[in-house]
N, C-alpha and C. Protein backbone atom coordinates (compact mmCIF):
# COMPACT_ATOMS: atom_id res chain seq x y z
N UNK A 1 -16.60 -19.16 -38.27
CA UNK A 1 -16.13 -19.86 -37.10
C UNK A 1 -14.74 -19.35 -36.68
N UNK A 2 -13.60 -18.82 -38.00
CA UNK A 2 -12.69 -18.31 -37.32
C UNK A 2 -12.90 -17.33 -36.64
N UNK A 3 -13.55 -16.43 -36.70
CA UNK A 3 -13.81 -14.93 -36.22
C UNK A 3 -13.93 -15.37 -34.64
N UNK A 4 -14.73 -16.11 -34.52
CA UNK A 4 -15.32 -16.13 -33.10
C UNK A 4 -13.73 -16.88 -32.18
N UNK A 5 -13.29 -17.91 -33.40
CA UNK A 5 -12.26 -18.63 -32.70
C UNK A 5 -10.84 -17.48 -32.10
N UNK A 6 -10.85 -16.85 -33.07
CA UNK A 6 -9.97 -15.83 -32.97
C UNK A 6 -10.14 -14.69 -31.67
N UNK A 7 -11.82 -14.09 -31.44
CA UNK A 7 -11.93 -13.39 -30.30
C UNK A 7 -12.09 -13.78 -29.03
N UNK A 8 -11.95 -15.41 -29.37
CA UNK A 8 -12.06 -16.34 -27.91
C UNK A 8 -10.56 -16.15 -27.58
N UNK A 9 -9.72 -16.09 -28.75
CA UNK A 9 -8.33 -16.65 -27.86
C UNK A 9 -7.48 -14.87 -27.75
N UNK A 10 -7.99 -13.92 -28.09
CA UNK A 10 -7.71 -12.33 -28.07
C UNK A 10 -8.71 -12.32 -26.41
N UNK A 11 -9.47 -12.67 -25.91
CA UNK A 11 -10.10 -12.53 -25.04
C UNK A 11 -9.41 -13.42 -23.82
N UNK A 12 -8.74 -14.73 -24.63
CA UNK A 12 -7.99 -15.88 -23.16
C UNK A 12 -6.65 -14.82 -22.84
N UNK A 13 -6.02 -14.06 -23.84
CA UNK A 13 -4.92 -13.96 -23.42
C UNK A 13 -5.01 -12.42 -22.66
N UNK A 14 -5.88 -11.71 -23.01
CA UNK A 14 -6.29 -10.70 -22.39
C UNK A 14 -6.91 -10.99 -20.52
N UNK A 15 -7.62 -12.05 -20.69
CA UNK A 15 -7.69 -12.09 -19.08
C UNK A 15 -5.95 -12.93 -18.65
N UNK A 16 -5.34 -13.64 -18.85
CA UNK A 16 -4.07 -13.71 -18.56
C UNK A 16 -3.76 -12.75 -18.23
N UNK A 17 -3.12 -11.76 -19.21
CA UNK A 17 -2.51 -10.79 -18.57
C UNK A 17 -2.98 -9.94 -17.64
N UNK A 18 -4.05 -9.49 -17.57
CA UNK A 18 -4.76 -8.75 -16.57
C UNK A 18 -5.19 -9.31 -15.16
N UNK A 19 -4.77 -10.74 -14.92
CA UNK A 19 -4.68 -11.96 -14.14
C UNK A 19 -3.27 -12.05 -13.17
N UNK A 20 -2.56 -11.40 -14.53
CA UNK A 20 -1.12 -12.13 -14.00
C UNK A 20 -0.96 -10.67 -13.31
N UNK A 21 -0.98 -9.67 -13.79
CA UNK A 21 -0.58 -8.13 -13.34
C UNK A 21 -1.08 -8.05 -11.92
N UNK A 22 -2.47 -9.21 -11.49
CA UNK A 22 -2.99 -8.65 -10.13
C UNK A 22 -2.49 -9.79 -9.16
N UNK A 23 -1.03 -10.28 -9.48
CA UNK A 23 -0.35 -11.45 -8.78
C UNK A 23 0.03 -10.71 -7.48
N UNK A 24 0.12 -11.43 -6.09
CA UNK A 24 0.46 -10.85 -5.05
C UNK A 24 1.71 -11.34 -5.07
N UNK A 25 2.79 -11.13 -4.66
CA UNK A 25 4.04 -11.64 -4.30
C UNK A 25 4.49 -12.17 -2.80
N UNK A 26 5.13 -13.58 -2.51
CA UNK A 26 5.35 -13.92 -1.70
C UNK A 26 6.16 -13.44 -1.15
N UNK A 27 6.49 -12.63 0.46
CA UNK A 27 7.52 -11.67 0.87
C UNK A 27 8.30 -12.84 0.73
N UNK A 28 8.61 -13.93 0.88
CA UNK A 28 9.79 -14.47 1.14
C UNK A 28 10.25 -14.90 -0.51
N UNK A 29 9.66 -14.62 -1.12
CA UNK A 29 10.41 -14.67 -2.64
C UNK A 29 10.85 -13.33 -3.03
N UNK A 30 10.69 -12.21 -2.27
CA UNK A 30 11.06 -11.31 -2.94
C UNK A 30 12.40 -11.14 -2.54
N UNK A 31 13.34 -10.92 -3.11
CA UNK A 31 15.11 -10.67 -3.18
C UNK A 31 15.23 -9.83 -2.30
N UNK A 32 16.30 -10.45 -0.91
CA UNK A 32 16.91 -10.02 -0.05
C UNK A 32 17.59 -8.92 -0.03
N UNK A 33 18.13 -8.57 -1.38
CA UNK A 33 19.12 -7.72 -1.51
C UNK A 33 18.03 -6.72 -2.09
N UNK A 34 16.65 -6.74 -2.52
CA UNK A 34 15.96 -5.70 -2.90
C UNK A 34 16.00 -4.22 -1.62
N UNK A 35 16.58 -2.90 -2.91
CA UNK A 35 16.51 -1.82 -1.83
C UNK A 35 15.19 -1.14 -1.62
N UNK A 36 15.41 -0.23 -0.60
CA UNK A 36 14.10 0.61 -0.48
C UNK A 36 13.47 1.14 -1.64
N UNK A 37 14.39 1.47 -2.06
CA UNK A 37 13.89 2.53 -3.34
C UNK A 37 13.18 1.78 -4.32
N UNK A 38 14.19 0.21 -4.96
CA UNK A 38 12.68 -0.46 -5.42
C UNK A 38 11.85 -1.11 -4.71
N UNK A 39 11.51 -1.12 -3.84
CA UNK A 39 10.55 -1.70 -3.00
C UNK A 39 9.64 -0.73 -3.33
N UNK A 40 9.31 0.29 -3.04
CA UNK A 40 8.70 1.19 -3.05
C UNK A 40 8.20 1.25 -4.33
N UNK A 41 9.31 1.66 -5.43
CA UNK A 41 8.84 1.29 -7.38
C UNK A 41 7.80 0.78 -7.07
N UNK A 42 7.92 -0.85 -6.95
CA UNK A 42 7.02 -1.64 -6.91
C UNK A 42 5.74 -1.82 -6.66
N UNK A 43 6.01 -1.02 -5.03
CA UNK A 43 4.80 -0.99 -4.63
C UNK A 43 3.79 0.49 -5.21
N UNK A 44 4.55 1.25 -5.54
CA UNK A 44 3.79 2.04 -6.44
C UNK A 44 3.00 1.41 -7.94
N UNK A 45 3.66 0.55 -8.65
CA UNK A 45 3.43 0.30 -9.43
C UNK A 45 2.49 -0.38 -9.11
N UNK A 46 2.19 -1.28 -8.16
CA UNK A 46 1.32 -2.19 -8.19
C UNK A 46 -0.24 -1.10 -7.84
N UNK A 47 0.18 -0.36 -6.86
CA UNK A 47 -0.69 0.71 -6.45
C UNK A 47 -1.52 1.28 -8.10
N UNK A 48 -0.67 1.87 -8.84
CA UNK A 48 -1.02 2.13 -9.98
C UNK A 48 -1.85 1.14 -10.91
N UNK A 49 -1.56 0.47 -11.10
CA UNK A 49 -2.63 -0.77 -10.98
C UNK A 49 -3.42 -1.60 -10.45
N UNK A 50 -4.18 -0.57 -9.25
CA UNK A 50 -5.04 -0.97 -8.22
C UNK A 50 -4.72 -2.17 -7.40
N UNK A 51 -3.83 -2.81 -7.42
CA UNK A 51 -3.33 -4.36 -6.80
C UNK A 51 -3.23 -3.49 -5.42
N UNK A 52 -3.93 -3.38 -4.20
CA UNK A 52 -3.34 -3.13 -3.35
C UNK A 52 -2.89 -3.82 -2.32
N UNK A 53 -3.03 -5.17 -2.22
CA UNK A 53 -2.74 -6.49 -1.93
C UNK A 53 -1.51 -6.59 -2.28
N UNK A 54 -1.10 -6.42 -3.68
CA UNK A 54 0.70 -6.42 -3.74
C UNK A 54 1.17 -5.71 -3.04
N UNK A 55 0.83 -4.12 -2.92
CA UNK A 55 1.25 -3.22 -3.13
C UNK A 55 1.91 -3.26 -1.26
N UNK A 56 0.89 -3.63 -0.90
CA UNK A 56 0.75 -3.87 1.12
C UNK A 56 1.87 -4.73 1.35
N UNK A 57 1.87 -5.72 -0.08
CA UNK A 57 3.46 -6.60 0.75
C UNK A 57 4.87 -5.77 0.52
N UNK A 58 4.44 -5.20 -0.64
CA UNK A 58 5.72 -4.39 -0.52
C UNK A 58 5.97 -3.15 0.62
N UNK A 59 5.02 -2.44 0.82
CA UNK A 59 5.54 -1.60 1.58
C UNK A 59 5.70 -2.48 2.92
N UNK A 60 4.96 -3.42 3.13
CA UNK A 60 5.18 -3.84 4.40
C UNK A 60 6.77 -4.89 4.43
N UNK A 61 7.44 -4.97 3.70
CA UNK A 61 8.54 -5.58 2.88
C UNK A 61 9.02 -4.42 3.54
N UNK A 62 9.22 -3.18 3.37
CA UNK A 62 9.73 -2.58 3.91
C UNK A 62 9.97 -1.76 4.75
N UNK A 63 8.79 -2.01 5.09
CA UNK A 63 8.81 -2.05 6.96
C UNK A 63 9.52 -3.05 7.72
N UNK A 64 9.15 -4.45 7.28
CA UNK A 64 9.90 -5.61 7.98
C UNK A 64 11.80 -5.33 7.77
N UNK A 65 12.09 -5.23 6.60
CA UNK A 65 13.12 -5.16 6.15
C UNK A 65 14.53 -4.04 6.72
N UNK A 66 13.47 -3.16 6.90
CA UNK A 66 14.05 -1.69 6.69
C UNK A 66 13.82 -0.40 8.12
N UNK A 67 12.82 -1.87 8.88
CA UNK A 67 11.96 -0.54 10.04
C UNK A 67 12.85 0.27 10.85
N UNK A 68 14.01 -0.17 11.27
CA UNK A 68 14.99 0.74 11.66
C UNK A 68 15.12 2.06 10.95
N UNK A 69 15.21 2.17 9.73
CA UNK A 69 15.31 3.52 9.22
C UNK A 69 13.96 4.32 9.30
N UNK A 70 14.26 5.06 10.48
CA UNK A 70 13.10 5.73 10.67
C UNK A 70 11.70 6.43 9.37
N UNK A 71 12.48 6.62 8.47
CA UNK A 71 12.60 7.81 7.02
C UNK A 71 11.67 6.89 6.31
N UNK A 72 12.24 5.56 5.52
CA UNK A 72 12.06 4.36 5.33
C UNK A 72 10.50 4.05 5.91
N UNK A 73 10.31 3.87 7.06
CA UNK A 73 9.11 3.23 8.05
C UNK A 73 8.24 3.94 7.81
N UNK A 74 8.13 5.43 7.71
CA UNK A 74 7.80 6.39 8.00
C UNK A 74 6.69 6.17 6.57
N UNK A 75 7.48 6.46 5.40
CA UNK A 75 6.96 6.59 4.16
C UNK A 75 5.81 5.30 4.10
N UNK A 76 6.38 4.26 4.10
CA UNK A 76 5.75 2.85 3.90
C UNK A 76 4.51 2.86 4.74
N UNK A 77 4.85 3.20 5.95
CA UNK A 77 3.50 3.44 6.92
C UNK A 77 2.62 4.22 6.36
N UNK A 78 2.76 4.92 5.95
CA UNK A 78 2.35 6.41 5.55
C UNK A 78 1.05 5.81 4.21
N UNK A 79 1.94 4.80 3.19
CA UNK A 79 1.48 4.24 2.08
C UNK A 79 0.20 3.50 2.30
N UNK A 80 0.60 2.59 3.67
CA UNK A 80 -0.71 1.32 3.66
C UNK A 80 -1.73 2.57 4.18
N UNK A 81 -1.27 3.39 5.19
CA UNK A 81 -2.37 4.35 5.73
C UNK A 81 -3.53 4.55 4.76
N UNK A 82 -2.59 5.32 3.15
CA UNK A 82 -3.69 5.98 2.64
C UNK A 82 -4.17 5.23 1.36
N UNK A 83 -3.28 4.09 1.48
CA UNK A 83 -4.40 2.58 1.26
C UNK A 83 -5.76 2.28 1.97
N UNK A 84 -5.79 2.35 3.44
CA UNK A 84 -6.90 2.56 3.84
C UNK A 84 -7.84 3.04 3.57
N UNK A 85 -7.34 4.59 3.72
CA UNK A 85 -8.37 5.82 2.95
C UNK A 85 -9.24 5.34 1.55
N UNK A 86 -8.39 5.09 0.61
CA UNK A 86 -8.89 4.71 -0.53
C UNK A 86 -9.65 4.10 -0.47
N UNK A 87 -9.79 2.89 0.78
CA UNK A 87 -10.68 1.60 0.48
C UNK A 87 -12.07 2.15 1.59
N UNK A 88 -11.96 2.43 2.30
CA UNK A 88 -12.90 3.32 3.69
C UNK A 88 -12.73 2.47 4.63
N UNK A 89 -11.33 1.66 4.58
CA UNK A 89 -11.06 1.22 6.01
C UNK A 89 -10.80 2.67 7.18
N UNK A 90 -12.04 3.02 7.40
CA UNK A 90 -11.59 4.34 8.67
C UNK A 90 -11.03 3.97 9.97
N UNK A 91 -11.31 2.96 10.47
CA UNK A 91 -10.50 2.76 11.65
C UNK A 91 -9.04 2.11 11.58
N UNK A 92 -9.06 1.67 10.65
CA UNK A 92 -7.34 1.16 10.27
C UNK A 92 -6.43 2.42 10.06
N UNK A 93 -7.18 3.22 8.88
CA UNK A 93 -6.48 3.99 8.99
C UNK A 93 -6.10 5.12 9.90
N UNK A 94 -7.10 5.21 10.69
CA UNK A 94 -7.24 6.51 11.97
C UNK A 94 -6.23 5.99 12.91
N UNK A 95 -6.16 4.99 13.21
CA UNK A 95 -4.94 4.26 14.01
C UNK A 95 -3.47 4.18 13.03
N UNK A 96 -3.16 4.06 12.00
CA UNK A 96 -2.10 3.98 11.55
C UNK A 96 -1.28 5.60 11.13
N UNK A 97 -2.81 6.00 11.28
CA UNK A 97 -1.96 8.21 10.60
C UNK A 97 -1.93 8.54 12.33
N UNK A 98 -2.65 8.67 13.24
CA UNK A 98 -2.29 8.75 13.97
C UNK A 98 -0.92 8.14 14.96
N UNK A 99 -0.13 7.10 14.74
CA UNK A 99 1.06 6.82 14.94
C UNK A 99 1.59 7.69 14.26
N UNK A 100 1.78 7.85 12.60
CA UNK A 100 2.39 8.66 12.01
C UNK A 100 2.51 9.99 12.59
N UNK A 101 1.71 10.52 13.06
CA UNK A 101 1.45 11.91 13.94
C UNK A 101 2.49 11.68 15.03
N UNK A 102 1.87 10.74 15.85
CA UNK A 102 2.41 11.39 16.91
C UNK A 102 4.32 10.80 16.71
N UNK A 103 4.79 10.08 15.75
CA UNK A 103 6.08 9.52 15.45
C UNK A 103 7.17 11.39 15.21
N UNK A 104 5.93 12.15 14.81
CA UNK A 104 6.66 13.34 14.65
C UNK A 104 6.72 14.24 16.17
N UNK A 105 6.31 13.95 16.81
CA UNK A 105 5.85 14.68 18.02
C UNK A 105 6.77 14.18 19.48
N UNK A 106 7.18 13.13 18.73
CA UNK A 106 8.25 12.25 20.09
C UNK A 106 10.09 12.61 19.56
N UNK A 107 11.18 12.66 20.68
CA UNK A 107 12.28 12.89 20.46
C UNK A 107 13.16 12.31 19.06
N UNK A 108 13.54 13.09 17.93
CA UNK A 108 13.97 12.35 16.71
C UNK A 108 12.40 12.65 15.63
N UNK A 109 11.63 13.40 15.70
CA UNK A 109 10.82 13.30 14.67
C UNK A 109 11.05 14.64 13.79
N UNK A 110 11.55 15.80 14.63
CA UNK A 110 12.29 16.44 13.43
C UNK A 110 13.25 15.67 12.06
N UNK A 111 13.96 14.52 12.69
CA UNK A 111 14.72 13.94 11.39
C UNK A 111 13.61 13.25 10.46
N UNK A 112 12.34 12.70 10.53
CA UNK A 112 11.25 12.65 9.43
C UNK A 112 11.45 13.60 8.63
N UNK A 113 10.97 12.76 7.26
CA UNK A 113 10.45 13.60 6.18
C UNK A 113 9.29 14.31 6.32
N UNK A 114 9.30 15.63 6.47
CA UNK A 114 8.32 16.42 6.65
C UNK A 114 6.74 16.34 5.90
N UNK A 115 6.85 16.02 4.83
CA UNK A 115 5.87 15.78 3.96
C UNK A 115 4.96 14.62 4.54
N UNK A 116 5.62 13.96 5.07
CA UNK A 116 4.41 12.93 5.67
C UNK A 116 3.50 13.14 6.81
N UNK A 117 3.85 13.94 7.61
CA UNK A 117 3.50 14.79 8.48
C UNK A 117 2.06 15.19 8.07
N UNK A 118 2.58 16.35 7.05
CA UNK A 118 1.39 17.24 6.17
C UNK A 118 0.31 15.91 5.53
N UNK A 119 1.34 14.81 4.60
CA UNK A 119 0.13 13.95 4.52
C UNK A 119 -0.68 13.58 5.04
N UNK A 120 0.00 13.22 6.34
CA UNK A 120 -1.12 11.93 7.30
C UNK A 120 -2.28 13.06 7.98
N UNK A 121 -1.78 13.90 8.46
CA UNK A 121 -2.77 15.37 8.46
C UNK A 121 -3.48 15.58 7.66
N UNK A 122 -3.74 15.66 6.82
CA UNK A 122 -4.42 15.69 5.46
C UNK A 122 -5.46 14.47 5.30
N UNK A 123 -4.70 13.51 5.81
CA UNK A 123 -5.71 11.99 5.21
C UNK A 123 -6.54 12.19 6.13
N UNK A 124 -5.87 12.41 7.71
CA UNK A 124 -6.70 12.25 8.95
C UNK A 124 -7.92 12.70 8.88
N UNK A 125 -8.08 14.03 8.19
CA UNK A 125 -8.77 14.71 8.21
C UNK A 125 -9.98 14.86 7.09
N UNK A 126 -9.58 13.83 6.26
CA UNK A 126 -10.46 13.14 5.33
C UNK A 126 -11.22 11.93 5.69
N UNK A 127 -11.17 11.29 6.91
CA UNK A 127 -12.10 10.55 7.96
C UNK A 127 -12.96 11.40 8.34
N UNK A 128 -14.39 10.87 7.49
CA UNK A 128 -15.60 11.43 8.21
C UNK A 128 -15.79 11.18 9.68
N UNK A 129 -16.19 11.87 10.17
CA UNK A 129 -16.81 12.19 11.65
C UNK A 129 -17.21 10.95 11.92
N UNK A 130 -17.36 10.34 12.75
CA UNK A 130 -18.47 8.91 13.50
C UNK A 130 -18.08 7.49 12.60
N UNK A 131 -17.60 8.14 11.77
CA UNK A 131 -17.33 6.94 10.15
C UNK A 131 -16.76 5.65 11.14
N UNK A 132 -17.15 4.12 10.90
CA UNK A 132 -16.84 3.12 11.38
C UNK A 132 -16.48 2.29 10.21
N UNK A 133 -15.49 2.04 10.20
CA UNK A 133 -15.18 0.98 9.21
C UNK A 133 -16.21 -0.24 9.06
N UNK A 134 -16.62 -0.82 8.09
CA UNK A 134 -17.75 -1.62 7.77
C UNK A 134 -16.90 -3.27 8.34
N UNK A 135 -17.81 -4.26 8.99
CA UNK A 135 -17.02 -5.62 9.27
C UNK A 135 -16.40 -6.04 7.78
N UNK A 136 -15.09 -6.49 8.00
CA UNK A 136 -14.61 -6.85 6.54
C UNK A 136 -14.27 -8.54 6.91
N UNK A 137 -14.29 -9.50 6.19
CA UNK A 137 -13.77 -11.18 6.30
C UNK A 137 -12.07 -10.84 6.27
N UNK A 138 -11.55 -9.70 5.36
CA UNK A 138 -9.99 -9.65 4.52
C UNK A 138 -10.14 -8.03 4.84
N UNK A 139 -9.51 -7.92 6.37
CA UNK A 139 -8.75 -6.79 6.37
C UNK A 139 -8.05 -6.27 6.09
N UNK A 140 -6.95 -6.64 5.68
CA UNK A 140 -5.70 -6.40 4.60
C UNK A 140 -5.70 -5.48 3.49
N UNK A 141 -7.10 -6.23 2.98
CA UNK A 141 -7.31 -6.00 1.68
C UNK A 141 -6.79 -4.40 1.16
């Protein structure tokens, strides 16, 4: 009876943690004074652990936060984009790399980070042909 008692409670604390890791964070709890740079950590990290629900508040954390810095906007946009990709939201994302595009193509897009450029080019072009994003309840997602 211990054995079993023992892999019941190796099994409770194991979904805990793997529970707690896929916590979304409330933008308005996250610290005012948080910079870009960890914002981003974060939202990588969460990315890295498939949370992409966290991961969306953070970059979008710093979009809200930060959208003035072109550089900043740029990246974060760039992030939920190929969040999309990942998930086969194709029309979310075909609309969000395409801003990214043309953000380089209007007066001030030489000062972008070049690399995102090449990314969103890259993702764009990883949208199959005709591809329609499927009806979703949780677009976000």
């Amino acid at each position: 009876m211990k054995r079993y008692s023992a892999r019941a409670a190796v099994l409770v604390c194991c979904a805990l943690i793997l529970s707690s890791c896929m916590t979304v964070p409330d933008p308005s709890e996250i610290p005012a004074d948080s910079t870009v740079v960890e914002l981003s950590q974060k939202g990588q990290s969460a990315l890295d652990a498939n949370n992409y629900k966290a991961a969306e508040v953070y970059y979008q954390t710093i979009i809200d936060r930060y959208g003035t810095d072109a550089s900043a906007r740029i990246s974060a946009e760039f992030e939920i984009a190929h969040m999309r990709i990942k998930k086969e939201k194709w029309d979310d994302a075909r609309i969000r790399l395409e801003a990214i595009i043309s953000a380089y193509e209007t007066t001030g897009g030489t000062a972008l980070p070049p690399e995102y450029l090449v990314l969103a080019r890259n993702d764009l072009a990883r949208i199959p042909e005709g591809k329609q994003t499927a009806p979703d309840a949780n677009p976000t997602e």
